[in-house]
PDB file of N, CA and C in Angstrom:
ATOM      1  N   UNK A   1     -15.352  -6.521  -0.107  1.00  0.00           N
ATOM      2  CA  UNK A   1     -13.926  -6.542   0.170  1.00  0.00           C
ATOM      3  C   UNK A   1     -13.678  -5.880   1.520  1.00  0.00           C
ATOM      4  N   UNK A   2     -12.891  -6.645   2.327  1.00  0.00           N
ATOM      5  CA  UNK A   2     -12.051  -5.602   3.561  1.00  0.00           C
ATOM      6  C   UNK A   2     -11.736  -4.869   3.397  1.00  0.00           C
ATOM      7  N   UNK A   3     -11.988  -3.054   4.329  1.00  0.00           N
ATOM      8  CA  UNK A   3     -11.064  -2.231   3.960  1.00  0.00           C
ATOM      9  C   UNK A   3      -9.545  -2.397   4.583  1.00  0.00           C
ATOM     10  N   UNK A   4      -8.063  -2.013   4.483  1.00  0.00           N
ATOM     11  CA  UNK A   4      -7.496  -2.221   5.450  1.00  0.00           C
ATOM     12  C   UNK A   4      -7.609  -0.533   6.026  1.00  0.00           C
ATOM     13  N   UNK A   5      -6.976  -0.893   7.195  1.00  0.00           N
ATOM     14  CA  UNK A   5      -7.349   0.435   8.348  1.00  0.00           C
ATOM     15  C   UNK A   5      -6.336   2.081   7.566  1.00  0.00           C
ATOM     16  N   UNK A   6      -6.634   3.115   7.902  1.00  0.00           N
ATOM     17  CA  UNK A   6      -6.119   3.718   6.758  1.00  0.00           C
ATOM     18  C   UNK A   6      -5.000   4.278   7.281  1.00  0.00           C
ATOM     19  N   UNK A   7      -4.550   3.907   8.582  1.00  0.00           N
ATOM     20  CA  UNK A   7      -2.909   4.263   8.840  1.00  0.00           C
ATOM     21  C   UNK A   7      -2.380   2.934   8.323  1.00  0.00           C
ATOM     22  N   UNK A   8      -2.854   1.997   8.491  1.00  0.00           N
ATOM     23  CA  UNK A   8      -1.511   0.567   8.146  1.00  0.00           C
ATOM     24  C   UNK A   8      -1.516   1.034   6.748  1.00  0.00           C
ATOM     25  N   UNK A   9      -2.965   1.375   5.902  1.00  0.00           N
ATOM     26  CA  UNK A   9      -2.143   1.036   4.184  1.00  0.00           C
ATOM     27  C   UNK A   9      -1.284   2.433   4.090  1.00  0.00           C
ATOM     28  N   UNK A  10      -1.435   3.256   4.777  1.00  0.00           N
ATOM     29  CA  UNK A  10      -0.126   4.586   4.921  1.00  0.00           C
ATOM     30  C   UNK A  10       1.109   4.150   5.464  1.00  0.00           C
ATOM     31  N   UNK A  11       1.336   3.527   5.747  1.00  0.00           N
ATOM     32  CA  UNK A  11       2.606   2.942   6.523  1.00  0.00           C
ATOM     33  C   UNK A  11       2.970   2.212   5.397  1.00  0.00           C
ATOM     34  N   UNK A  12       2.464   1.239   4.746  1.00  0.00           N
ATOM     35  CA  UNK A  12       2.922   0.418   4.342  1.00  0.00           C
ATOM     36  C   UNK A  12       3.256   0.871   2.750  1.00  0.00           C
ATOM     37  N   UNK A  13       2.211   2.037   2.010  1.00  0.00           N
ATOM     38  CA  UNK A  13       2.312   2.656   0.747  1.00  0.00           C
ATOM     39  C   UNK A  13       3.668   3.481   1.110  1.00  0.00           C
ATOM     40  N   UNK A  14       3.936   4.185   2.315  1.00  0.00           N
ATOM     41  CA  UNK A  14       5.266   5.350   2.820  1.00  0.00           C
ATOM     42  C   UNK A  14       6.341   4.401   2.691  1.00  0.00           C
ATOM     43  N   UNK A  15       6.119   3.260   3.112  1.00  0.00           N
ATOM     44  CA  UNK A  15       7.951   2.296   3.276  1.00  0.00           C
ATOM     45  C   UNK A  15       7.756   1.559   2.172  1.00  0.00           C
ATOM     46  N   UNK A  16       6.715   1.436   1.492  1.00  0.00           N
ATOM     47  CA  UNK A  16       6.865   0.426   0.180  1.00  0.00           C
ATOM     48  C   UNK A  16       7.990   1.752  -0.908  1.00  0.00           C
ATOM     49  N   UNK A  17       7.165   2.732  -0.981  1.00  0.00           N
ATOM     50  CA  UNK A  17       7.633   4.332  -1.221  1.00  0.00           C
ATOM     51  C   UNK A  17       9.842   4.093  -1.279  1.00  0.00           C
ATOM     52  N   UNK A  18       9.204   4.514  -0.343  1.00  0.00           N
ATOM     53  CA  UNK A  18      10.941   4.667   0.267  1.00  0.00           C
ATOM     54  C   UNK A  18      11.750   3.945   0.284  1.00  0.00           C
ATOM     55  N   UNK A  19      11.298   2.543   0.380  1.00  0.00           N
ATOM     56  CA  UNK A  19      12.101   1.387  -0.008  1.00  0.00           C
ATOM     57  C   UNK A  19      12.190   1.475  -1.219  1.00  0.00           C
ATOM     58  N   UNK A  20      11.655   1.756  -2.186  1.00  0.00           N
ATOM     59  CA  UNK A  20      11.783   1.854  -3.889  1.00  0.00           C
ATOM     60  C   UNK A  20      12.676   3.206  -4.289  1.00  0.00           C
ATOM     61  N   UNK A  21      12.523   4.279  -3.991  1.00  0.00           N
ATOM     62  CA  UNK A  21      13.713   5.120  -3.526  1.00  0.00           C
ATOM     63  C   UNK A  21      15.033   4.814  -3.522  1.00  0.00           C
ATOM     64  N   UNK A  22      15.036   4.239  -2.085  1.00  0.00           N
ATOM     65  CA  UNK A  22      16.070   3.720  -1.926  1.00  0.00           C
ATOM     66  C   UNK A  22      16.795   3.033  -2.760  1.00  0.00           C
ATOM     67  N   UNK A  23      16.471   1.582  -2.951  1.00  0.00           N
ATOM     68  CA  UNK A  23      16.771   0.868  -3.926  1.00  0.00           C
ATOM     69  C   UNK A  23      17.310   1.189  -5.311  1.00  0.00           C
ATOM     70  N   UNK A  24      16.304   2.375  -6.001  1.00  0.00           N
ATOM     71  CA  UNK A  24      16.499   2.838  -7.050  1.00  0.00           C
ATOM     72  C   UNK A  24      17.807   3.412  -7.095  1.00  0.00           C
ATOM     73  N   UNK A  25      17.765   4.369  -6.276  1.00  0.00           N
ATOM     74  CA  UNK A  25      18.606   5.273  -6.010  1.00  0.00           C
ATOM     75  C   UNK A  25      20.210   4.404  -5.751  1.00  0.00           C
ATOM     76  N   UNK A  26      20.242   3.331  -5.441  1.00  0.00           N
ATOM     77  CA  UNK A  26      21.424   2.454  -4.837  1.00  0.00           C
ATOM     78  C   UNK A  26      21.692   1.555  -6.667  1.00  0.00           C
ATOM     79  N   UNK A  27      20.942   1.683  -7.257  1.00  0.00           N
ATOM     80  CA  UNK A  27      21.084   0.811  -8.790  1.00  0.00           C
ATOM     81  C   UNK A  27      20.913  -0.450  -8.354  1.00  0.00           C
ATOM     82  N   UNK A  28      19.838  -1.217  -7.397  1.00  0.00           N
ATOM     83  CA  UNK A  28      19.767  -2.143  -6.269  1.00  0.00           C
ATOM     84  C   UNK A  28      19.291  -2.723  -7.826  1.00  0.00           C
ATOM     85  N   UNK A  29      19.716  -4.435  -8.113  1.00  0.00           N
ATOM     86  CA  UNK A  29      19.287  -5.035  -9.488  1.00  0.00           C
ATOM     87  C   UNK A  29      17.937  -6.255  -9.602  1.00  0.00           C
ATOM     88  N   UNK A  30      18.197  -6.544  -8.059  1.00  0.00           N
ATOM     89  CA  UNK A  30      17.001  -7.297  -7.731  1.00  0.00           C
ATOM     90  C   UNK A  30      16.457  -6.527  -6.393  1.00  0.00           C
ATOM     91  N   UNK A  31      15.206  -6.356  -6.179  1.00  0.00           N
ATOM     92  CA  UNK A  31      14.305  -6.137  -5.133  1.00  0.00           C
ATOM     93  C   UNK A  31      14.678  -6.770  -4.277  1.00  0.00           C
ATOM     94  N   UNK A  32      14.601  -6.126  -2.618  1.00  0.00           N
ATOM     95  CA  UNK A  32      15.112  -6.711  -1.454  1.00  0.00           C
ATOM     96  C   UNK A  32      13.686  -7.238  -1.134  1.00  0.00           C
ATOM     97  N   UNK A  33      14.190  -8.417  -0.508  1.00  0.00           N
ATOM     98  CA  UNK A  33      13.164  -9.166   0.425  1.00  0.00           C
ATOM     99  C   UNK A  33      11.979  -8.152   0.711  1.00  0.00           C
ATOM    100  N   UNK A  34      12.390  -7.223   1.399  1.00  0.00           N
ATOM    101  CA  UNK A  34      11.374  -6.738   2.174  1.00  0.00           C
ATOM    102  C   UNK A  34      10.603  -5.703   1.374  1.00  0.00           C
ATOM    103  N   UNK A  35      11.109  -5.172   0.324  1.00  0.00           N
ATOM    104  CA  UNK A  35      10.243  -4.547  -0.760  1.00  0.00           C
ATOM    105  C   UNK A  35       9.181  -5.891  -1.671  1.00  0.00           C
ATOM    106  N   UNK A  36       9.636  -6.986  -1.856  1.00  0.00           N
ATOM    107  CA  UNK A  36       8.914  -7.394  -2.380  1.00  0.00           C
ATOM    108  C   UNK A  36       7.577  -7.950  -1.670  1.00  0.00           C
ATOM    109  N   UNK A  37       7.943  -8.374   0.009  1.00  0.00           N
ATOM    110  CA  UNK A  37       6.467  -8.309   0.846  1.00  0.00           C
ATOM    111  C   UNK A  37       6.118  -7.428   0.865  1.00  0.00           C
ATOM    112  N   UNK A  38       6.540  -5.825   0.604  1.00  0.00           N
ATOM    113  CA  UNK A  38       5.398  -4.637   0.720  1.00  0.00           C
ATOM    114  C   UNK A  38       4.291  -4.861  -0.056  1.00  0.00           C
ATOM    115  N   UNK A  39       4.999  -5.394  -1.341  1.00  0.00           N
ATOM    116  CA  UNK A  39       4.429  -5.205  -2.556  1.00  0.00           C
ATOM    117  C   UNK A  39       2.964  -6.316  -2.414  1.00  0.00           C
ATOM    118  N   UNK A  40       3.750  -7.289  -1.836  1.00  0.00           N
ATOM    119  CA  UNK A  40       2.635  -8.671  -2.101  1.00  0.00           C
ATOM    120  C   UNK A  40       1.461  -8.170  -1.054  1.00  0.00           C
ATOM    121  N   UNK A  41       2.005  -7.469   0.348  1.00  0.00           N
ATOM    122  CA  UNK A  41       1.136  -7.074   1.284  1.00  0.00           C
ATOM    123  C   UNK A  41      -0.079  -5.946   0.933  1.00  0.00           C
ATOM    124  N   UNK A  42       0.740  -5.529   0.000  1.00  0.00           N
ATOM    125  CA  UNK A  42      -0.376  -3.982  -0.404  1.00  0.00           C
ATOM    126  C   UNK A  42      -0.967  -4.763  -1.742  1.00  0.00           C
ATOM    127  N   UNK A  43      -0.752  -5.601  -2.616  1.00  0.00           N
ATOM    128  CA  UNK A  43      -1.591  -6.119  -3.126  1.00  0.00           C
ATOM    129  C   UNK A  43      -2.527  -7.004  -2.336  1.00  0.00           C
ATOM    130  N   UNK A  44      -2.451  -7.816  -1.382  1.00  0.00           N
ATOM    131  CA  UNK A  44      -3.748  -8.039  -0.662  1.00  0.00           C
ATOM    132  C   UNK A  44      -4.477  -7.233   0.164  1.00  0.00           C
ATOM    133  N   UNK A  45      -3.894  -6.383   0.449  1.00  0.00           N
ATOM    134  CA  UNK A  45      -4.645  -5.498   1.510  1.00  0.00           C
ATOM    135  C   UNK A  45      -5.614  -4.581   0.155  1.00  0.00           C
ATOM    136  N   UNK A  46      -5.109  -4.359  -1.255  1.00  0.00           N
ATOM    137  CA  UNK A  46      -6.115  -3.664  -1.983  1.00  0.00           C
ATOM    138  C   UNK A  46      -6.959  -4.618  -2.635  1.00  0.00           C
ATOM    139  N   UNK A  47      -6.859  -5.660  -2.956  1.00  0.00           N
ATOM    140  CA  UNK A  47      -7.354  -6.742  -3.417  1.00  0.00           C
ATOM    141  C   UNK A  47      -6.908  -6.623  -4.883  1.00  0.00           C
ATOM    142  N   UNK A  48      -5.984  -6.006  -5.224  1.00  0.00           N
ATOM    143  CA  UNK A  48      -4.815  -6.198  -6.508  1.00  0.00           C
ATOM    144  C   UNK A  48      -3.992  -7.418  -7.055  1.00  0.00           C
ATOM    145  N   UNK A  49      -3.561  -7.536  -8.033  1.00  0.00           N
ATOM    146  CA  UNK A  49      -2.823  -8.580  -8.693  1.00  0.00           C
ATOM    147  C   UNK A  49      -1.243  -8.431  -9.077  1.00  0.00           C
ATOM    148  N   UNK A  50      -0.929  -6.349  -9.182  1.00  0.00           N
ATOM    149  CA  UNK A  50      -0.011  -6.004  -9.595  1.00  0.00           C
ATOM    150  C   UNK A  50       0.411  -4.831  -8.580  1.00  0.00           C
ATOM    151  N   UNK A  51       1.694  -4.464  -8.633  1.00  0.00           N
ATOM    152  CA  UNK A  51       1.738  -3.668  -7.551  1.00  0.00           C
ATOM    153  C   UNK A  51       1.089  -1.840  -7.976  1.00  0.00           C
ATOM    154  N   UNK A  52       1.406  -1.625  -9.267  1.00  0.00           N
ATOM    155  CA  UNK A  52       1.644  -0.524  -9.821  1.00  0.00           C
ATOM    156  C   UNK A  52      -0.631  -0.201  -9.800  1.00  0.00           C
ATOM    157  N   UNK A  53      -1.416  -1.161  -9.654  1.00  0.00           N
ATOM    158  CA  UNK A  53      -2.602  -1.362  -9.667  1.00  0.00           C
ATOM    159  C   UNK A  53      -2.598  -1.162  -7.655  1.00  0.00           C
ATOM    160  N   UNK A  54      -2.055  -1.679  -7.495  1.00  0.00           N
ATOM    161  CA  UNK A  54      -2.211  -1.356  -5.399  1.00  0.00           C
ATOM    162  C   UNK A  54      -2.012  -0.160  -5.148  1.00  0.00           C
ATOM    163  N   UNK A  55      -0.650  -0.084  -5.623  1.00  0.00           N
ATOM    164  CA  UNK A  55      -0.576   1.477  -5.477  1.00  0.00           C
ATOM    165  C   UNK A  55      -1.936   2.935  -5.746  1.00  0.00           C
ATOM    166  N   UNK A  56      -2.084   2.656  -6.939  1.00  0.00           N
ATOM    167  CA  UNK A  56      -3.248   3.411  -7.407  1.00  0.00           C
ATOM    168  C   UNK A  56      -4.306   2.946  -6.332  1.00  0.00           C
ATOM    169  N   UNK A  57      -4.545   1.907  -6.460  1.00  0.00           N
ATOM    170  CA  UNK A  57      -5.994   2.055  -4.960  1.00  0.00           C
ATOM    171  C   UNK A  57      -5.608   2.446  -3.806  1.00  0.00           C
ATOM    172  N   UNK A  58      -4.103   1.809  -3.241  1.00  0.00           N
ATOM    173  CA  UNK A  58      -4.033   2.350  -2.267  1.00  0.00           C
ATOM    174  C   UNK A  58      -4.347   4.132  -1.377  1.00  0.00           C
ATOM    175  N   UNK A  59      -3.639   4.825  -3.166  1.00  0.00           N
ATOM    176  CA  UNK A  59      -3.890   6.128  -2.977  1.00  0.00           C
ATOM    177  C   UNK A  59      -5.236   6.855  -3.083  1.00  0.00           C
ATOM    178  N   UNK A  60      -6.016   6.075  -3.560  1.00  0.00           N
ATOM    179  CA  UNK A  60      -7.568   6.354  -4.254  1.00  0.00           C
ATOM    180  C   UNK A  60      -8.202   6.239  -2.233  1.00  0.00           C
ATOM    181  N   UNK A  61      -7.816   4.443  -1.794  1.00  0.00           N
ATOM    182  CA  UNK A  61      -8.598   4.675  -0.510  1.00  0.00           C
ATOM    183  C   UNK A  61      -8.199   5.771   0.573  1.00  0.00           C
ATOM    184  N   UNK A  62      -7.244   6.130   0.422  1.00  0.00           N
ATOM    185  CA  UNK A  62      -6.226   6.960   1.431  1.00  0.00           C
ATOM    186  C   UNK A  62      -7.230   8.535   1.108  1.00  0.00           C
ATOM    187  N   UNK A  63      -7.174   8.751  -0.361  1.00  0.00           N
ATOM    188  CA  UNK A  63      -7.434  10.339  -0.902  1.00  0.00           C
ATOM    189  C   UNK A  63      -9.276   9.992  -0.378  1.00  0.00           C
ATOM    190  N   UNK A  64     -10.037   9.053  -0.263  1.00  0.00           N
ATOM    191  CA  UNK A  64     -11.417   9.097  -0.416  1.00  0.00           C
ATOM    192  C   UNK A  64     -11.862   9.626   1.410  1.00  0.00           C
ATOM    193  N   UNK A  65     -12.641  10.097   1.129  1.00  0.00           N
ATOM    194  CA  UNK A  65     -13.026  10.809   2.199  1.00  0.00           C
ATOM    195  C   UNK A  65     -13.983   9.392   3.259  1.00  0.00           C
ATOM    196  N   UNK A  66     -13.389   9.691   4.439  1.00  0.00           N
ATOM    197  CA  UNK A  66     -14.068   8.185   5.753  1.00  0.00           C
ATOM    198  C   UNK A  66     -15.673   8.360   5.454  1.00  0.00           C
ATOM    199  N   UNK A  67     -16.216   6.849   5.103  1.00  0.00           N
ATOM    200  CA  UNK A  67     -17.212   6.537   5.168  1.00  0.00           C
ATOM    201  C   UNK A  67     -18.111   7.130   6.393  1.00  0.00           C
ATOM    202  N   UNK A  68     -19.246   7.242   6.468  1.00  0.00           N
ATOM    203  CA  UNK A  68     -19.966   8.153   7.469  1.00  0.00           C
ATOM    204  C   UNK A  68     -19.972   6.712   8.703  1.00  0.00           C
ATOM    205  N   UNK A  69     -19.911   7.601   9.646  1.00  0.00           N
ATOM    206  CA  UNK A  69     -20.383   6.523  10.913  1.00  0.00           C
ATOM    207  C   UNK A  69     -21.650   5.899  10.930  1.00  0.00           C
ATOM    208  N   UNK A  70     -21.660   4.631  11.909  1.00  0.00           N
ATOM    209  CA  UNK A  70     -23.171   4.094  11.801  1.00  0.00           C
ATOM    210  C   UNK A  70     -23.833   4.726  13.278  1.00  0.00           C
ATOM    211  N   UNK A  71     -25.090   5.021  13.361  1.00  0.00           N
ATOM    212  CA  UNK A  71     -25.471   4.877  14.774  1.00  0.00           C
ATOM    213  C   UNK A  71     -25.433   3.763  15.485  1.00  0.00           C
ATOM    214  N   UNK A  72     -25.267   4.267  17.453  1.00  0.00           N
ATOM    215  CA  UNK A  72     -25.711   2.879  17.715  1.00  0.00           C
ATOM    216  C   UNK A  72     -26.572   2.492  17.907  1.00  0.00           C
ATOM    217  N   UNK A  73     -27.127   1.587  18.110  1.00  0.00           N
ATOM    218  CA  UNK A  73     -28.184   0.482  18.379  1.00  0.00           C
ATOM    219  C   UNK A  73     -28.867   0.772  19.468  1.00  0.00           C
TER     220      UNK A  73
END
């Protein structure tokens, strides 16, 4: 699997975040447009099916400590 880079899935877990916040917080009854591409975006970027499953990886790749560097060649 691709990793995605670990500021975009922070950007995108922070405004998926806050957009749900928001929303909540407004008694918003259907999801805005742009919360629901967070959602679809952070399920492909984790290779998920559900959002509440992205989320959890998202935070799992974010919390895991950077793979070691390679030498060069």
């Amino acid at each position: 699997m691709l990793m995605p880079l670990p500021a975009t899935l922070q950007r995108l877990l922070t405004e998926y975040e806050s957009l749900l916040e928001q929303e909540t917080s407004t008694a918003a009854t259907v999801p805005s447009q742009r919360l629901r591409d967070l959602a679809y975006t952070l399920c492909v970027s984790t290779g998920e099916r559900e959002i509440t499953d992205a989320l959890t990886t998202a935070r799992s790749l974010l919390a895991a400590p950077p793979p070691p560097s390679r030498p060069s060649p």
